[in-house]
Each structure stands twice: as C-alpha cells, then as structure tokens.
PDB file of N, CA and C in Angstrom:
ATOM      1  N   UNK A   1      13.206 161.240  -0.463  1.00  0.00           N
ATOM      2  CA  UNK A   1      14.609 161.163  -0.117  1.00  0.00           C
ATOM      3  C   UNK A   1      14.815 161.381   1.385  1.00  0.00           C
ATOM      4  N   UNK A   2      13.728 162.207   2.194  1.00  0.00           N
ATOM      5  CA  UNK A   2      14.483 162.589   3.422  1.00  0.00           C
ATOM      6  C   UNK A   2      13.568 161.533   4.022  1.00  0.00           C
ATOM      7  N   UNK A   3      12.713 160.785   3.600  1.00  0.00           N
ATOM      8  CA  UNK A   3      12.371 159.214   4.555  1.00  0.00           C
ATOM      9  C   UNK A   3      12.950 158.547   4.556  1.00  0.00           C
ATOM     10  N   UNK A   4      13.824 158.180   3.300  1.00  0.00           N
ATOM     11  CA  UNK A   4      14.900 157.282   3.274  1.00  0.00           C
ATOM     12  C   UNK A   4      16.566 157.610   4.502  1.00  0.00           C
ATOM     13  N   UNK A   5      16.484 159.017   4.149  1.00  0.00           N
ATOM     14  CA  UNK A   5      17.848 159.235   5.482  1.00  0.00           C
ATOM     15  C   UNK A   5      16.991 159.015   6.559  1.00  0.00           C
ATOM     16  N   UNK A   6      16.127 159.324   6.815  1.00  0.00           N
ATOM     17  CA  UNK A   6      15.096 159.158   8.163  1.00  0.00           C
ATOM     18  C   UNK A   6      15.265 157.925   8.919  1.00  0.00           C
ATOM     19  N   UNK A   7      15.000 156.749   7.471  1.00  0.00           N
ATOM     20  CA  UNK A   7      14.761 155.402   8.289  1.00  0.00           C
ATOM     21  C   UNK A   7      16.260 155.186   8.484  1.00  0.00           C
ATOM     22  N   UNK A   8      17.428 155.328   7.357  1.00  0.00           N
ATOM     23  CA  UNK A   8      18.890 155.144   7.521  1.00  0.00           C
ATOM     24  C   UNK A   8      19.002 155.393   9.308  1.00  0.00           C
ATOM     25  N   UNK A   9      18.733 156.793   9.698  1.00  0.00           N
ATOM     26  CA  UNK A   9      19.369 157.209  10.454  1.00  0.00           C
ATOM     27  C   UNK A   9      18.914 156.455  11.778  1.00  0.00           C
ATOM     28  N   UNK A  10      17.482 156.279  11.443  1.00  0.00           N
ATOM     29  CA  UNK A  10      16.958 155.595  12.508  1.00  0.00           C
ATOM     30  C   UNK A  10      17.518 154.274  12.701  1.00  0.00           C
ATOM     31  N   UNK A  11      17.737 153.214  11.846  1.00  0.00           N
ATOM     32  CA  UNK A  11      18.596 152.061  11.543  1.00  0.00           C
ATOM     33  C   UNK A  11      20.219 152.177  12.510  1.00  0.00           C
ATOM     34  N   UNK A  12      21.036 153.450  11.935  1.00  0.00           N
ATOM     35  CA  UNK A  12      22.510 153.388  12.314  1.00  0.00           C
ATOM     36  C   UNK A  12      21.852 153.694  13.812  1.00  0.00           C
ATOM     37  N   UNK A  13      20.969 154.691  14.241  1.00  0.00           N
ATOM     38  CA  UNK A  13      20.864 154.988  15.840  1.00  0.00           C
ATOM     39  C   UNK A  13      21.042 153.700  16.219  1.00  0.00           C
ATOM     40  N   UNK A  14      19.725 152.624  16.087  1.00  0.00           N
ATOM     41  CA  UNK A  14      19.207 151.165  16.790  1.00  0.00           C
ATOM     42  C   UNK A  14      20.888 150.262  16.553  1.00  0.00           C
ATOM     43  N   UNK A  15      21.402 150.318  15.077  1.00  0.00           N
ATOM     44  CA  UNK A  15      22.917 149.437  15.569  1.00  0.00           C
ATOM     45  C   UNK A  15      23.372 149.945  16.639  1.00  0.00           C
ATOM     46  N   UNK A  16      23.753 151.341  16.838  1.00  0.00           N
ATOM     47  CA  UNK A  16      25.268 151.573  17.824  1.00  0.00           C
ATOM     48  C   UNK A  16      24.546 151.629  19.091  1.00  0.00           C
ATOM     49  N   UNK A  17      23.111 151.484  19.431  1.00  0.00           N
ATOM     50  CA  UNK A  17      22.731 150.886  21.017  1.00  0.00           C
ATOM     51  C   UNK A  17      22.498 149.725  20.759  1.00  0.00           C
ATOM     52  N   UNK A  18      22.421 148.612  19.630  1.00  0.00           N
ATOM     53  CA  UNK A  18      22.212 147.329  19.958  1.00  0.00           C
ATOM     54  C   UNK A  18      24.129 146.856  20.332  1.00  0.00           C
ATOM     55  N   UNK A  19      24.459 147.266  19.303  1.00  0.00           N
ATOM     56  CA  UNK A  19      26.793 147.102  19.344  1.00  0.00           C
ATOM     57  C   UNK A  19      26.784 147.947  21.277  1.00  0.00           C
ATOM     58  N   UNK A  20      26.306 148.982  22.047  1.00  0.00           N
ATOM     59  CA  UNK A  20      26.564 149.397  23.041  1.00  0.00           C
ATOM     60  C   UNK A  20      26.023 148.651  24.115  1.00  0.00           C
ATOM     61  N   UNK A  21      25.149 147.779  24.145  1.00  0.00           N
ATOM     62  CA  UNK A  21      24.354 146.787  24.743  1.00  0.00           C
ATOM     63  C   UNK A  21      24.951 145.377  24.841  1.00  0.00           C
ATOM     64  N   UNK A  22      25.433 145.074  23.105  1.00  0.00           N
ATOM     65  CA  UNK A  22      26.325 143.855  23.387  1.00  0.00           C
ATOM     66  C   UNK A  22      27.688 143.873  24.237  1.00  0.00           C
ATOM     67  N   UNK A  23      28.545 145.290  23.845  1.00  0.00           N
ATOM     68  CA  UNK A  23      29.821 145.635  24.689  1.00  0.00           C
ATOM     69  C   UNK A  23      29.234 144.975  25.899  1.00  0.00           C
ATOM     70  N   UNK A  24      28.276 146.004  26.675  1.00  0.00           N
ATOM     71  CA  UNK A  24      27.926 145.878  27.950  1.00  0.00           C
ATOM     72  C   UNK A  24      27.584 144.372  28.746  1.00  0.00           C
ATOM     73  N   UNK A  25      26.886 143.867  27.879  1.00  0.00           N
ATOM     74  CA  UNK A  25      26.546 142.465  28.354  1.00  0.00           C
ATOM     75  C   UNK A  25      28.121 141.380  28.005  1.00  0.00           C
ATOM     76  N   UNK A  26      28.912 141.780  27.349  1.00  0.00           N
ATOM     77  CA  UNK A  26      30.063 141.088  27.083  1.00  0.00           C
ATOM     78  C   UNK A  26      31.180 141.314  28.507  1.00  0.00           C
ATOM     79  N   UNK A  27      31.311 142.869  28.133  1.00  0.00           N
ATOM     80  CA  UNK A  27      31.933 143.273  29.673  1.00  0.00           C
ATOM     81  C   UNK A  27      31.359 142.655  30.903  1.00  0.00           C
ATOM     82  N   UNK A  28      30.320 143.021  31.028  1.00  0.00           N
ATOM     83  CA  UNK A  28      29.772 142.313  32.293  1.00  0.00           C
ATOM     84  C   UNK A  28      29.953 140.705  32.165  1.00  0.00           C
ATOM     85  N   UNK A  29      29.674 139.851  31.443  1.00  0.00           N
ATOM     86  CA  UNK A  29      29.755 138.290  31.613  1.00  0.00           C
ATOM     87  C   UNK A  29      31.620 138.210  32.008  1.00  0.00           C
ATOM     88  N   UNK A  30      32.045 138.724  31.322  1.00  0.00           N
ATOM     89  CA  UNK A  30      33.405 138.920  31.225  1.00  0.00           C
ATOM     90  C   UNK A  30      33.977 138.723  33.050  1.00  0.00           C
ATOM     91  N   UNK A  31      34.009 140.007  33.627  1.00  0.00           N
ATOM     92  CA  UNK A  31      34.312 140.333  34.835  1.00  0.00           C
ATOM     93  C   UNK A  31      32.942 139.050  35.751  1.00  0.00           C
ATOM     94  N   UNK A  32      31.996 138.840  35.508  1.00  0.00           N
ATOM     95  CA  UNK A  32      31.398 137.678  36.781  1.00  0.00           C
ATOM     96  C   UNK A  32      31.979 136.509  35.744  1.00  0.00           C
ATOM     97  N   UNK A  33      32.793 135.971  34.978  1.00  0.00           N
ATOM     98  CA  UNK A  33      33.839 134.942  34.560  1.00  0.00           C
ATOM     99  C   UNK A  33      35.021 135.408  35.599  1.00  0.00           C
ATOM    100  N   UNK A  34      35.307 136.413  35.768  1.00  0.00           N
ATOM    101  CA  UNK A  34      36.515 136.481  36.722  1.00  0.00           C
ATOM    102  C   UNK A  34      36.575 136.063  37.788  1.00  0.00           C
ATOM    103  N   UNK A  35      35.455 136.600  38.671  1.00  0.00           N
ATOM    104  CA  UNK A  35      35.073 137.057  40.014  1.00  0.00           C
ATOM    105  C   UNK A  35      34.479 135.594  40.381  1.00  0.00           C
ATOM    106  N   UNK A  36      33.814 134.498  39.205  1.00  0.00           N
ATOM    107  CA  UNK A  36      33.454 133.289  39.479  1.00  0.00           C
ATOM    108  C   UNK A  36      34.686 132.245  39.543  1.00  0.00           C
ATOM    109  N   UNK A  37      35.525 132.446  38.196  1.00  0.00           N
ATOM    110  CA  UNK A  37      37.028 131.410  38.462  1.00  0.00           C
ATOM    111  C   UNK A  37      37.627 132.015  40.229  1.00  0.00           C
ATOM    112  N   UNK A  38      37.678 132.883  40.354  1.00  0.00           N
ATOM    113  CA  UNK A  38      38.305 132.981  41.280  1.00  0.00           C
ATOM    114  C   UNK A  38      38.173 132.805  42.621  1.00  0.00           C
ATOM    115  N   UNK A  39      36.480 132.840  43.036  1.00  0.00           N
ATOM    116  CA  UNK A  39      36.149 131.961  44.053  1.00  0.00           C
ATOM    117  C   UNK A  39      35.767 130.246  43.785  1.00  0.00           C
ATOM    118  N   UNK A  40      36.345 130.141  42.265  1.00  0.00           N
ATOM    119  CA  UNK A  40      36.507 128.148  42.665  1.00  0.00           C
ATOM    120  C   UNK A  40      37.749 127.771  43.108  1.00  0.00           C
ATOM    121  N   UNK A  41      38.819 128.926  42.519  1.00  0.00           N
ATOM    122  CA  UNK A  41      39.966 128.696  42.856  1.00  0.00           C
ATOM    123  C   UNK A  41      40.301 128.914  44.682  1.00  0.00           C
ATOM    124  N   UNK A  42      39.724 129.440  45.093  1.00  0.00           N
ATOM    125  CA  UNK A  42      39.934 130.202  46.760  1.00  0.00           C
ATOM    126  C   UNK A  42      39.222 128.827  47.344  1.00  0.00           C
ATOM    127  N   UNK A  43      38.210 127.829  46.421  1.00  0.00           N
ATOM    128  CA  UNK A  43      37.075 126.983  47.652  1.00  0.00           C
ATOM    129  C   UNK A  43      38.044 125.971  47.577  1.00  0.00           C
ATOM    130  N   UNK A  44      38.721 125.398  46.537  1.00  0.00           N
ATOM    131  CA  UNK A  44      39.798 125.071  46.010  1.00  0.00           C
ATOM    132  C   UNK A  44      41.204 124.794  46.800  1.00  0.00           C
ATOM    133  N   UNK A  45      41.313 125.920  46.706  1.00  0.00           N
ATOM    134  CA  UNK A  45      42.513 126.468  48.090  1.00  0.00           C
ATOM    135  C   UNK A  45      42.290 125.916  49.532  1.00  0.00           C
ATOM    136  N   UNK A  46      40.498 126.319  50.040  1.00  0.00           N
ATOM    137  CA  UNK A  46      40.270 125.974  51.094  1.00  0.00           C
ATOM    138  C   UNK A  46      40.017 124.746  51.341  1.00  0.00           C
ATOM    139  N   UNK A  47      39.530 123.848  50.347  1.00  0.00           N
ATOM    140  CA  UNK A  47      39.281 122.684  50.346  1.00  0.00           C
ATOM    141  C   UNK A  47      40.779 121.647  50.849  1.00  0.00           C
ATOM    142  N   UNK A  48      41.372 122.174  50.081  1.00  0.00           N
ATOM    143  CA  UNK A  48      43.102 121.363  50.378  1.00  0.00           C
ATOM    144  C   UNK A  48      43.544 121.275  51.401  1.00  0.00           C
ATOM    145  N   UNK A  49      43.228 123.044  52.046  1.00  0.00           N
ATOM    146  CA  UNK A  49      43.922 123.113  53.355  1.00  0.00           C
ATOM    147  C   UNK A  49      43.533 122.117  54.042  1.00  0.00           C
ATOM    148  N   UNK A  50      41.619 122.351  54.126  1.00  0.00           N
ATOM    149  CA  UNK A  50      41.129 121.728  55.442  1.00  0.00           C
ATOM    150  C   UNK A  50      41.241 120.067  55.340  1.00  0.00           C
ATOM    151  N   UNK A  51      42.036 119.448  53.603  1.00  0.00           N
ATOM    152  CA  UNK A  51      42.123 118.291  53.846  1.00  0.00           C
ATOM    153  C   UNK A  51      43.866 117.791  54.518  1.00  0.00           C
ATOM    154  N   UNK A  52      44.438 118.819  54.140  1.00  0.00           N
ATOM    155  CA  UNK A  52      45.879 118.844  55.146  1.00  0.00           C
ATOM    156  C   UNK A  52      45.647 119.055  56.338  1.00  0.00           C
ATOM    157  N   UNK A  53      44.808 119.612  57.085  1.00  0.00           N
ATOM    158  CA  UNK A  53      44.625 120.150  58.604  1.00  0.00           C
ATOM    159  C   UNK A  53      44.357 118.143  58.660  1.00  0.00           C
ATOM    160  N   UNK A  54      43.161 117.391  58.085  1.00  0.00           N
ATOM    161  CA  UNK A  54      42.202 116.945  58.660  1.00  0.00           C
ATOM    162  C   UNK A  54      43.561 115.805  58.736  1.00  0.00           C
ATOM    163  N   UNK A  55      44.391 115.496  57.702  1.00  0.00           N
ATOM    164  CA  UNK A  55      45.039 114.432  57.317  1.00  0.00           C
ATOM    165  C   UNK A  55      46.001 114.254  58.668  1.00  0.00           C
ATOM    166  N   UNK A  56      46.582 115.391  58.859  1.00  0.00           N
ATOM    167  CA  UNK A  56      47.667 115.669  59.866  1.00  0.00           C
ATOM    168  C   UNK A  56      46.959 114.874  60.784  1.00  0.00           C
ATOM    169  N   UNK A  57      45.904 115.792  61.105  1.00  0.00           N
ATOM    170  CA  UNK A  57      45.567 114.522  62.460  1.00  0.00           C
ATOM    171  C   UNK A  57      44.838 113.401  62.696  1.00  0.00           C
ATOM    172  N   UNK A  58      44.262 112.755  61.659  1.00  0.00           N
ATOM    173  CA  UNK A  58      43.783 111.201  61.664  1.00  0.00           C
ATOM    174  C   UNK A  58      45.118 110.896  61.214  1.00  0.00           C
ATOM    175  N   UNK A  59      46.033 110.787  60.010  1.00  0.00           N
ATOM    176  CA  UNK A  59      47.119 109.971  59.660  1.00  0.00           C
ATOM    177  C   UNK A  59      47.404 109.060  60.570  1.00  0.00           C
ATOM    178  N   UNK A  60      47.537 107.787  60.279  1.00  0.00           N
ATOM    179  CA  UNK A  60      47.842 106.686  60.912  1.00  0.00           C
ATOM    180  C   UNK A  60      46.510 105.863  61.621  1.00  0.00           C
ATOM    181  N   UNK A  61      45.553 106.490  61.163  1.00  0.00           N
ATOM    182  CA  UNK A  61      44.101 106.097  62.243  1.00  0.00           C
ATOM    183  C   UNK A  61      43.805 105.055  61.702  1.00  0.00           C
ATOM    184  N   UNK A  62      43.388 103.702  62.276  1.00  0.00           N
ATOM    185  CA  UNK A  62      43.116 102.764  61.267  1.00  0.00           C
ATOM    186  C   UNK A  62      41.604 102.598  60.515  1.00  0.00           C
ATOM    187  N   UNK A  63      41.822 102.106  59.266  1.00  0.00           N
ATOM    188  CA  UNK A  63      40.445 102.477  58.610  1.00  0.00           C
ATOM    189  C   UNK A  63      39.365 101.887  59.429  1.00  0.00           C
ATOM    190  N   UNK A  64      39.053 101.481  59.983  1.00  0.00           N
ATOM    191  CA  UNK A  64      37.488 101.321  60.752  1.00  0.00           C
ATOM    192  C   UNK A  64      37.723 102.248  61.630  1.00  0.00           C
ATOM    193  N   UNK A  65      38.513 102.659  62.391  1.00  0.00           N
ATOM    194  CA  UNK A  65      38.141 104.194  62.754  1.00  0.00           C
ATOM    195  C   UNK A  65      37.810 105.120  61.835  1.00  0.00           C
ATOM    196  N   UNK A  66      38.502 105.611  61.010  1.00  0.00           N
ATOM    197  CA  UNK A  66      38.139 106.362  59.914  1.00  0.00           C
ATOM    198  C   UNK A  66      36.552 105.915  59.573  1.00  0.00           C
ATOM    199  N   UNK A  67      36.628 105.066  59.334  1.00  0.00           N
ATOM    200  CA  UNK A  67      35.314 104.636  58.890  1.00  0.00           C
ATOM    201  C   UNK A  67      33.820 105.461  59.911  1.00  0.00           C
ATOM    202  N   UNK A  68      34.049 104.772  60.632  1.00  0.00           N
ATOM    203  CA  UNK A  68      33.352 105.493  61.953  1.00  0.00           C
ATOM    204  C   UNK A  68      32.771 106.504  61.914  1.00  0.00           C
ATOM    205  N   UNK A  69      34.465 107.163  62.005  1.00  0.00           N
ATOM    206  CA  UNK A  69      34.215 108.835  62.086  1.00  0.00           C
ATOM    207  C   UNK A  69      33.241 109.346  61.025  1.00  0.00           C
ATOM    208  N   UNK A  70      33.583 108.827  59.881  1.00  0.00           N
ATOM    209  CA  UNK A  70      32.939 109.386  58.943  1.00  0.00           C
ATOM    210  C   UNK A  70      31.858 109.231  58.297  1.00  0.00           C
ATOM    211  N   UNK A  71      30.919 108.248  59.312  1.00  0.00           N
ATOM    212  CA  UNK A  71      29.576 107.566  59.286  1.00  0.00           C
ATOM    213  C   UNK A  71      29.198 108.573  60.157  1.00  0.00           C
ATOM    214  N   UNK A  72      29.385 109.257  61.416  1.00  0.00           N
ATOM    215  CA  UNK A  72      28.754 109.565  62.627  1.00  0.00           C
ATOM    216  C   UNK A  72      28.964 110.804  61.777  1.00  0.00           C
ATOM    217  N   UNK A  73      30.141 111.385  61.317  1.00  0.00           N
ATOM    218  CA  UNK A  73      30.196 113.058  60.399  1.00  0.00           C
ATOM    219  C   UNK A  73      28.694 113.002  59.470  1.00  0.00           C
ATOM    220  N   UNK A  74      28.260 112.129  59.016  1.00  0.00           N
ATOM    221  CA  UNK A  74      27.601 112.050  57.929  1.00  0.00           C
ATOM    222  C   UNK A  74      26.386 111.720  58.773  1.00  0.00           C
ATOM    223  N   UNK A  75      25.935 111.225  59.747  1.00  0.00           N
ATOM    224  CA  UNK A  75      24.760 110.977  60.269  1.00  0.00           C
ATOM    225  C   UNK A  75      24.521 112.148  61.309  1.00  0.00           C
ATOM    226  N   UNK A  76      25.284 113.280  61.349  1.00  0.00           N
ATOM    227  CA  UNK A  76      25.480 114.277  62.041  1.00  0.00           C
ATOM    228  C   UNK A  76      24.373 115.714  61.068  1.00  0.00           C
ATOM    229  N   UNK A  77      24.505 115.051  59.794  1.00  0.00           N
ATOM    230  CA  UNK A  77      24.165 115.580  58.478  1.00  0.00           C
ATOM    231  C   UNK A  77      23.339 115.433  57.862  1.00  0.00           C
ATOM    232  N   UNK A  78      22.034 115.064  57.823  1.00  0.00           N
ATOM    233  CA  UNK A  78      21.493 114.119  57.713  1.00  0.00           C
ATOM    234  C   UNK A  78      20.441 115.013  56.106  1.00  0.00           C
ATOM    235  N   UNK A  79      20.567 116.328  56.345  1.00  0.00           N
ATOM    236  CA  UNK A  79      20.265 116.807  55.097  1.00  0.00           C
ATOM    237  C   UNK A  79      21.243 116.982  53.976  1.00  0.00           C
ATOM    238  N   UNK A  80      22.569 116.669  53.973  1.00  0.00           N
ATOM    239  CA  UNK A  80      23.198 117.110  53.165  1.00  0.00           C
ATOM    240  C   UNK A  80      23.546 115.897  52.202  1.00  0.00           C
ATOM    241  N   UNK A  81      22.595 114.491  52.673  1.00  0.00           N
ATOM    242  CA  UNK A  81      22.740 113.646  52.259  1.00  0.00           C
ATOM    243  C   UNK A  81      24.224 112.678  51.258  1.00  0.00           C
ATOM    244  N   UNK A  82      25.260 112.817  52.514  1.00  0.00           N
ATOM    245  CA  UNK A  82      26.452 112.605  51.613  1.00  0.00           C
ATOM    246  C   UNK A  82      26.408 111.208  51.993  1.00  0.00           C
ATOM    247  N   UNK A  83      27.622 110.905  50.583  1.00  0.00           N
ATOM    248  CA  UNK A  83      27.803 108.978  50.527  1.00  0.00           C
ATOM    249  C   UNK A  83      28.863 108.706  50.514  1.00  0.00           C
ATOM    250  N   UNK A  84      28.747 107.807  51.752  1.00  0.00           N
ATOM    251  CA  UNK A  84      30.379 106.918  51.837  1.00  0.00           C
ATOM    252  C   UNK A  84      30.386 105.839  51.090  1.00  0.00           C
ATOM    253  N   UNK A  85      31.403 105.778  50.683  1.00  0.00           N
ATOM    254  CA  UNK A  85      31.794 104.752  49.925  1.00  0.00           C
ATOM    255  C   UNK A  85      33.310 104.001  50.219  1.00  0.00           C
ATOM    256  N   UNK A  86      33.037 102.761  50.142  1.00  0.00           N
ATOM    257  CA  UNK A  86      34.755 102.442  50.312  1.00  0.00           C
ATOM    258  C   UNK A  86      34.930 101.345  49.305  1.00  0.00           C
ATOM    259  N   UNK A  87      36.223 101.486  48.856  1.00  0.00           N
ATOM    260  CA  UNK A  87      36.826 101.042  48.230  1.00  0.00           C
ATOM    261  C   UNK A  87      38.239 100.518  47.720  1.00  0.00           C
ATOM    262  N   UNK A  88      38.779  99.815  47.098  1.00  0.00           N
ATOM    263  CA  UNK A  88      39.972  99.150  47.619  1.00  0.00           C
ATOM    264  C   UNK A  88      41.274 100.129  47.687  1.00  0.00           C
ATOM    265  N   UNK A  89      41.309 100.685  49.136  1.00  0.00           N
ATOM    266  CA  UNK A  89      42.602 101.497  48.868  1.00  0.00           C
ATOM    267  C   UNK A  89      42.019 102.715  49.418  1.00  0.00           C
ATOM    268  N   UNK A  90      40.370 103.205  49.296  1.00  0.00           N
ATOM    269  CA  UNK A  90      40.405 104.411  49.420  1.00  0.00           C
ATOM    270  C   UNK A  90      38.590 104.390  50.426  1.00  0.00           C
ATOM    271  N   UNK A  91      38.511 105.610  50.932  1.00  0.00           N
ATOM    272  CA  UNK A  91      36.635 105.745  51.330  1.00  0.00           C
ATOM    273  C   UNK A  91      36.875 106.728  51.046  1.00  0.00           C
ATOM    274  N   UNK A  92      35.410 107.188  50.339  1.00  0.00           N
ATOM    275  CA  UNK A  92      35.019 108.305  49.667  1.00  0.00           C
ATOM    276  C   UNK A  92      34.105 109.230  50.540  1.00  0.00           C
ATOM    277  N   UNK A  93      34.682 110.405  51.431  1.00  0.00           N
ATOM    278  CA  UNK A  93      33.194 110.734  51.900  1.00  0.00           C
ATOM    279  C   UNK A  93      32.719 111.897  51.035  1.00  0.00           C
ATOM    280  N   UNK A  94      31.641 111.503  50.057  1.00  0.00           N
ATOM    281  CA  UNK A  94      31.258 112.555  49.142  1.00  0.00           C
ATOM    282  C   UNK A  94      32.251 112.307  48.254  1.00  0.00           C
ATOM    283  N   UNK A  95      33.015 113.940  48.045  1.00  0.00           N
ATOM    284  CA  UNK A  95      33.618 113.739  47.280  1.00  0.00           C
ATOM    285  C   UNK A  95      35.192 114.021  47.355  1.00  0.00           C
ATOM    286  N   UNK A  96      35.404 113.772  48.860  1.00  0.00           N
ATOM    287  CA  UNK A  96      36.559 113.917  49.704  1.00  0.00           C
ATOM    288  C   UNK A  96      37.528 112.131  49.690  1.00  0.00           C
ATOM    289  N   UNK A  97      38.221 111.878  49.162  1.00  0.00           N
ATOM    290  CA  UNK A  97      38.804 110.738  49.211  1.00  0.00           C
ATOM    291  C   UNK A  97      39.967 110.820  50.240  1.00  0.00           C
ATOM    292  N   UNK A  98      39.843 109.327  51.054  1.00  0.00           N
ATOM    293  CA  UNK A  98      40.463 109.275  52.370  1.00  0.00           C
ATOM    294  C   UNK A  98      41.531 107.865  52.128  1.00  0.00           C
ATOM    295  N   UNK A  99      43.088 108.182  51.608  1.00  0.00           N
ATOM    296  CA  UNK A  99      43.616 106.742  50.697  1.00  0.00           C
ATOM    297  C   UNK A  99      43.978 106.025  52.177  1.00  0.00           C
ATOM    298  N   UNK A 100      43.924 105.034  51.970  1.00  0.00           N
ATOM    299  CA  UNK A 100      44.206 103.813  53.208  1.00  0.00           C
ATOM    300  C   UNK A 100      45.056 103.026  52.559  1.00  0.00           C
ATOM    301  N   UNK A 101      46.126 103.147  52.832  1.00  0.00           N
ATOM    302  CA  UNK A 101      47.424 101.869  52.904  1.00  0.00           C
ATOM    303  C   UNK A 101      47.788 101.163  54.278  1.00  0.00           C
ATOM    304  N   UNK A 102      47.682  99.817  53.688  1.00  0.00           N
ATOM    305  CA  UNK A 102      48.194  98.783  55.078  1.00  0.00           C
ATOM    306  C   UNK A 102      47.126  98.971  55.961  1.00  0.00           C
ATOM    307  N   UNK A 103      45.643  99.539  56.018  1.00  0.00           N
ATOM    308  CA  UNK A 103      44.444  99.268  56.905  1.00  0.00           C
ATOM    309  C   UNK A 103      44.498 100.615  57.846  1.00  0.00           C
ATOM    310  N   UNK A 104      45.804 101.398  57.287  1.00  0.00           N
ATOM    311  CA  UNK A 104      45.373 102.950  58.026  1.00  0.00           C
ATOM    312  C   UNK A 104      45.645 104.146  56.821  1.00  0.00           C
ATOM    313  N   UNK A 105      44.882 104.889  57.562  1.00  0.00           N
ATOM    314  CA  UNK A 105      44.911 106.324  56.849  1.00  0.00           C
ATOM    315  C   UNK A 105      46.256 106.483  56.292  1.00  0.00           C
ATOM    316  N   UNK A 106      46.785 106.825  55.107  1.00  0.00           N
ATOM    317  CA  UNK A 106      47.950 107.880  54.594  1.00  0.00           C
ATOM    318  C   UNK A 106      47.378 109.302  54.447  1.00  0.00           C
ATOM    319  N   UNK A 107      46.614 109.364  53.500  1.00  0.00           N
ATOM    320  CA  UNK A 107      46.562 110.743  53.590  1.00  0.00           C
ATOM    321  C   UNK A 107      44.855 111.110  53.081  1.00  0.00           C
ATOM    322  N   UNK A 108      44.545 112.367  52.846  1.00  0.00           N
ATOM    323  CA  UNK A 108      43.242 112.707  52.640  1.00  0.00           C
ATOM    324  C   UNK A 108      43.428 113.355  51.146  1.00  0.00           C
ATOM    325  N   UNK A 109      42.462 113.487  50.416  1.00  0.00           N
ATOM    326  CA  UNK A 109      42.394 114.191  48.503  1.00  0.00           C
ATOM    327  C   UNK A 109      43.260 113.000  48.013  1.00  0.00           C
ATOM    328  N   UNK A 110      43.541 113.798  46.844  1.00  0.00           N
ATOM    329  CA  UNK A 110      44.062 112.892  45.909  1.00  0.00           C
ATOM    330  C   UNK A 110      45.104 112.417  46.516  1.00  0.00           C
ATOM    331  N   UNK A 111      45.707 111.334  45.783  1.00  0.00           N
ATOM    332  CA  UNK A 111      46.827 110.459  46.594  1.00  0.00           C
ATOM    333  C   UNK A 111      48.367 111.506  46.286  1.00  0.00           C
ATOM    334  N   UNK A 112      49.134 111.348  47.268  1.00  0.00           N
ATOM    335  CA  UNK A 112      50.682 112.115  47.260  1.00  0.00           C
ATOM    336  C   UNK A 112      51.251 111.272  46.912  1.00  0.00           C
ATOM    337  N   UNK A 113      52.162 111.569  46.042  1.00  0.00           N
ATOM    338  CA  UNK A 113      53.349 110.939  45.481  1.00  0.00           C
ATOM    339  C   UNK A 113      54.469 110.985  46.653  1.00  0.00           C
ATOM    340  N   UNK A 114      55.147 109.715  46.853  1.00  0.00           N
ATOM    341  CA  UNK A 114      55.761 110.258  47.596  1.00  0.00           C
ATOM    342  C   UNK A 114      56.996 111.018  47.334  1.00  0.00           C
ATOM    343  N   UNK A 115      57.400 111.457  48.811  1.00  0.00           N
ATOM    344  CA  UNK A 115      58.800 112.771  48.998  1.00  0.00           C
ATOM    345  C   UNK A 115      57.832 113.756  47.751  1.00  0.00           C
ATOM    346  N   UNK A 116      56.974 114.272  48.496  1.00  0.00           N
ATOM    347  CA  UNK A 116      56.240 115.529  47.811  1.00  0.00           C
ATOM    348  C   UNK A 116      55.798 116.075  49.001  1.00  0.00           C
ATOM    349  N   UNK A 117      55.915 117.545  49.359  1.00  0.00           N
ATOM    350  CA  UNK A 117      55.442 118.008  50.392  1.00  0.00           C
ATOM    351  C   UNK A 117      54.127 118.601  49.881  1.00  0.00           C
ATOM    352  N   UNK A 118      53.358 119.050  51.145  1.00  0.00           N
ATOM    353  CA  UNK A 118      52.313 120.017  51.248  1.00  0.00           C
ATOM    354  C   UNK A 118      52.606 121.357  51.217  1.00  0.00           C
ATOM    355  N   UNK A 119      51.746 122.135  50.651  1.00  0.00           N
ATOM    356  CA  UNK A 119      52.081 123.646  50.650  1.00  0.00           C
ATOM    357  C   UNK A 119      51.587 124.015  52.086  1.00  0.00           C
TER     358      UNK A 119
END
C-alpha cells in the first residue's frame, strides 16, 4: 500500500512541474507574441513614413527618372540583391511600389485614394 501512495505521489509531484513548465513556456511564447507583433507594427509605421518622406520629394519625377534612381539605389546594393520591376502603372523596388500616372510619380506604397491624406 505505501508503494502504491509512493508512486501516486511521485506521479501528482511530475504533473504539477510538467502543468508549471507548460504555464511557463505558454507565458513566455505569449509575451515574445507581444514584443514580436509590436515591432512589425513600429517597422510598419517606419516603413510608411520613410515612404511619405520619399514620395514628397520625387512626386512629380518622371518615371525614367524614377527609374534611374532606383537602378543606381539598387546597384549601390549589390548584396541585398533587390528587384526592380516595372509594370503597367507601377515599379516595384523590392517590395516598395512606386504608382506612376501620366509617366510621373504619384505616390510611393500602396496606391491613395484620392482626397485621403497622410498621417
């Protein structure tokens, strides 16, 4: 009888550190889920800005300038191996889209609707 509470007891010990182990590894994935959404959201953030900074000042540039620029940006780079692409309406550098109406720049990221401002 007292091997049997023996192994019991030994059994309930091993659950409530295997249940104190899972908490722990739950908590923890938990909080680096936080701490990870929240620096995609901040690269996110930064990403927009620096495509509002960039837009402001090419806007109106005509696409073979654009073009240019963003051959010599990219051959400037030469390990980071990014690809331009163009296409009707838009050049892709990477994964930065640059929309071209009428043969010049409108704007940089996704396309603006218009009478929509920038934050």
């Amino acid at each position: 009888m007292k091997k049997i509470i023996y192994v019991l007891v030994t059994f309930l010990i091993l659950a409530i550190l295997a249940c104190a182990e899972l908490a722990y590894l739950w908590i923890d994935r938990s909080i680096t889920l936080s701490y990870t959404s929240q620096e995609v959201e901040t690269s996110y953030d930064s990403m927009r800005h620096l495509e509002y900074l960039l837009q402001d000042e090419w806007r109106g540039m005509p696409e073979a300038q654009v073009l240019q620029k963003l051959q010599n940006a990219a051959a400037r780079m030469p390990n980071a191996e990014i690809v331009i692409k163009k296409e009707e309406g838009a050049i892709w550098f990477d994964q930065v889209r640059f929309n071209i109406v009428h043969g010049q720049l409108n704007s940089v990221g996704r396309p603006v609707a218009k009478n929509s401002e920038h934050p």
